[in-house]
C-alpha atoms as a PDB file:
ATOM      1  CA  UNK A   1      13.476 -10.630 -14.696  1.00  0.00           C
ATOM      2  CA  UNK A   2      12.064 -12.051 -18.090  1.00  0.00           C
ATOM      3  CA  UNK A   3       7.840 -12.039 -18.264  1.00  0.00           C
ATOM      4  CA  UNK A   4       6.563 -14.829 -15.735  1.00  0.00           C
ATOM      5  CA  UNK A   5       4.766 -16.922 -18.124  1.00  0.00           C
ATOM      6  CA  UNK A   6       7.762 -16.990 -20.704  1.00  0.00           C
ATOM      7  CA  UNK A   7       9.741 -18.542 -18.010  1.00  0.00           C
ATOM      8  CA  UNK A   8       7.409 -20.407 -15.996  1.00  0.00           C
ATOM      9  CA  UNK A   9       7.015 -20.953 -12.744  1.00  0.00           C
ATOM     10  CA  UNK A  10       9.844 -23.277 -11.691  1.00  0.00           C
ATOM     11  CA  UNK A  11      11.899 -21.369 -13.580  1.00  0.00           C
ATOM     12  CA  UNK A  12      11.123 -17.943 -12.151  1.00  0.00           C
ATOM     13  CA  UNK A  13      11.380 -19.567  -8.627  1.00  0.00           C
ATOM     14  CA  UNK A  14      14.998 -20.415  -9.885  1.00  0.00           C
ATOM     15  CA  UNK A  15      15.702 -16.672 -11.013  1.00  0.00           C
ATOM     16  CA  UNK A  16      14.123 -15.566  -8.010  1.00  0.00           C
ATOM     17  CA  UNK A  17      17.045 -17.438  -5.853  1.00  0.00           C
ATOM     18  CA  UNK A  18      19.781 -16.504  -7.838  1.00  0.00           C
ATOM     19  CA  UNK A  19      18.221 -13.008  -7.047  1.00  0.00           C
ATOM     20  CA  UNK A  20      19.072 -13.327  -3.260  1.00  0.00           C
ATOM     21  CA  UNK A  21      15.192 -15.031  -2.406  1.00  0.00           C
ATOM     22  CA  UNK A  22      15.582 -18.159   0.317  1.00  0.00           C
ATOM     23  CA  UNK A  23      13.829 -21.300  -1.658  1.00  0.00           C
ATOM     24  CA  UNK A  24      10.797 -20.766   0.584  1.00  0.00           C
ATOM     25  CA  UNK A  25      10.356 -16.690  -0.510  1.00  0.00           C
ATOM     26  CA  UNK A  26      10.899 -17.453  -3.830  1.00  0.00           C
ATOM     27  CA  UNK A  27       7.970 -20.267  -3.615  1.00  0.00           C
ATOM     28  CA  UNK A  28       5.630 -18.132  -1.665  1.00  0.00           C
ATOM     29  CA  UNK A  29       6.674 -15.066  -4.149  1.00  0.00           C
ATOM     30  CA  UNK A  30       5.494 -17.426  -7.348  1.00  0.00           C
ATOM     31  CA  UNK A  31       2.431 -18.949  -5.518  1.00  0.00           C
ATOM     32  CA  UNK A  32       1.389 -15.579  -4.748  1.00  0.00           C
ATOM     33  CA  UNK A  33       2.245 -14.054  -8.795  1.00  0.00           C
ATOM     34  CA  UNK A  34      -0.046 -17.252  -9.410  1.00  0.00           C
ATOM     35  CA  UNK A  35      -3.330 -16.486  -7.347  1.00  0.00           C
ATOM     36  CA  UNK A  36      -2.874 -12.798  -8.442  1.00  0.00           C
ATOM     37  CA  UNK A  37      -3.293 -13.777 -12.030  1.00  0.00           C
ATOM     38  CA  UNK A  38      -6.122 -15.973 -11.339  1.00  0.00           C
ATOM     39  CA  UNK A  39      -8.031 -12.960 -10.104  1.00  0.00           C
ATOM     40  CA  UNK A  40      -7.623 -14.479  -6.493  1.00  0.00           C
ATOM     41  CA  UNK A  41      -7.229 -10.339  -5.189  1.00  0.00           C
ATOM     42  CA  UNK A  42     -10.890  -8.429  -5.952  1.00  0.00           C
ATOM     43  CA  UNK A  43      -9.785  -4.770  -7.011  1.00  0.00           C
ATOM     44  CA  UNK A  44     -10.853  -2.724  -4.054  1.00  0.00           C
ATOM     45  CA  UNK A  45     -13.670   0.026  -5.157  1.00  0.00           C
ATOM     46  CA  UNK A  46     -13.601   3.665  -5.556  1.00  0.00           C
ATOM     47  CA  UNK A  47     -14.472   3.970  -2.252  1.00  0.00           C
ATOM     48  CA  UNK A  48     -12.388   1.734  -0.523  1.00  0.00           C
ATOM     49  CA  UNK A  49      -9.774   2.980  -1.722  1.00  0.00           C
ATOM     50  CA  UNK A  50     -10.899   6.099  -0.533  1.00  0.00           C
ATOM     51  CA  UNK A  51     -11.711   5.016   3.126  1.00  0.00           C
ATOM     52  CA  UNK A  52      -8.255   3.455   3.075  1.00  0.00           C
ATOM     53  CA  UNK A  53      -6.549   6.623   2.291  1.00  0.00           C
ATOM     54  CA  UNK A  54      -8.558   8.517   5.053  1.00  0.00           C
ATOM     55  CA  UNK A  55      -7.930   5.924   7.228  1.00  0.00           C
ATOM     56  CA  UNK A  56      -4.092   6.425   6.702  1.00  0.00           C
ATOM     57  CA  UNK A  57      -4.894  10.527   6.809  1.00  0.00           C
ATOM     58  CA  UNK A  58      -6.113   9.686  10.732  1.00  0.00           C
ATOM     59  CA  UNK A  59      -3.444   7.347  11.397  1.00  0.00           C
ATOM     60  CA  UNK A  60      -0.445   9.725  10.170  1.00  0.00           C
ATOM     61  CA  UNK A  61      -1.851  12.907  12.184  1.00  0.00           C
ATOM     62  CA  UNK A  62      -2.889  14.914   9.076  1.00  0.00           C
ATOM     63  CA  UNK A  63      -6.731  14.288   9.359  1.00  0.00           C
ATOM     64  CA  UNK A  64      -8.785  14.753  12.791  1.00  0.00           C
ATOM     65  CA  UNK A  65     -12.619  15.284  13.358  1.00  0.00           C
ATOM     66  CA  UNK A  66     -11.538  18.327  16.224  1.00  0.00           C
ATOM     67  CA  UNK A  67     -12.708  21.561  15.442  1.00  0.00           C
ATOM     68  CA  UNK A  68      -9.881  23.882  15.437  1.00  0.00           C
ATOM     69  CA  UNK A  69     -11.061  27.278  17.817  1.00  0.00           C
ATOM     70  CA  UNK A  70     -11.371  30.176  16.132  1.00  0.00           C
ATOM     71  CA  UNK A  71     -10.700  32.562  19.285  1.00  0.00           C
ATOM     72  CA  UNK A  72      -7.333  30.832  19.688  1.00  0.00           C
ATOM     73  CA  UNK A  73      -5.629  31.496  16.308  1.00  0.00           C
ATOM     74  CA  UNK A  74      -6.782  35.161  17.272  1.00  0.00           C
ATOM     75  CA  UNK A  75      -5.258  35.196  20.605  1.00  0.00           C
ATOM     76  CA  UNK A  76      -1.713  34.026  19.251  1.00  0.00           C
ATOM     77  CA  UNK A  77      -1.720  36.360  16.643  1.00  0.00           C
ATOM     78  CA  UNK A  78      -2.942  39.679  18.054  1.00  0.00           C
ATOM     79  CA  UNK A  79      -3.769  42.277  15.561  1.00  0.00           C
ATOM     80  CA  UNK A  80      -2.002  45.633  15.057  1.00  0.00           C
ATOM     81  CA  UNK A  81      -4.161  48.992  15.645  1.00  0.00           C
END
């Protein structure tokens, strides 16, 4: 798709159709291009950005606050004498 401003923005609605996007999601998809030029979206900071990705850490299992046990990993794996 050609630069959004070169075409405008009945005209990128119209590309966005012949694209496969209903009349309504290619509105929506050019309103939206619209308010996110406008500055309508504040970047997120440093650190929310960084609580966001430790929020997704917790939800996907790969961040918890338990404390593993020490005297378990020891049990499992018995050392030779």
């Amino acid at each position: 798709m050609a630069d959004f401003w070169t075409l405008g923005p009945t005209a990128s609605a119209v590309s966005l159709r012949a694209m496969g996007f209903g009349p309504r999601e290619a509105d929506r998809l050019v309103a939206l291009k619209l308010r996110y030029l406008r500055g309508d979206f504040p970047k997120p900071t440093l650190e929310e950005k960084r609580l966001h990705f430790a929020r997704w850490l917790v939800q996907a299992g790969r961040l918890s606050d338990a404390v593993p046990d020490p005297r378990a990993d020891q049990q499992s794996h018995p050392r030779a004498a």
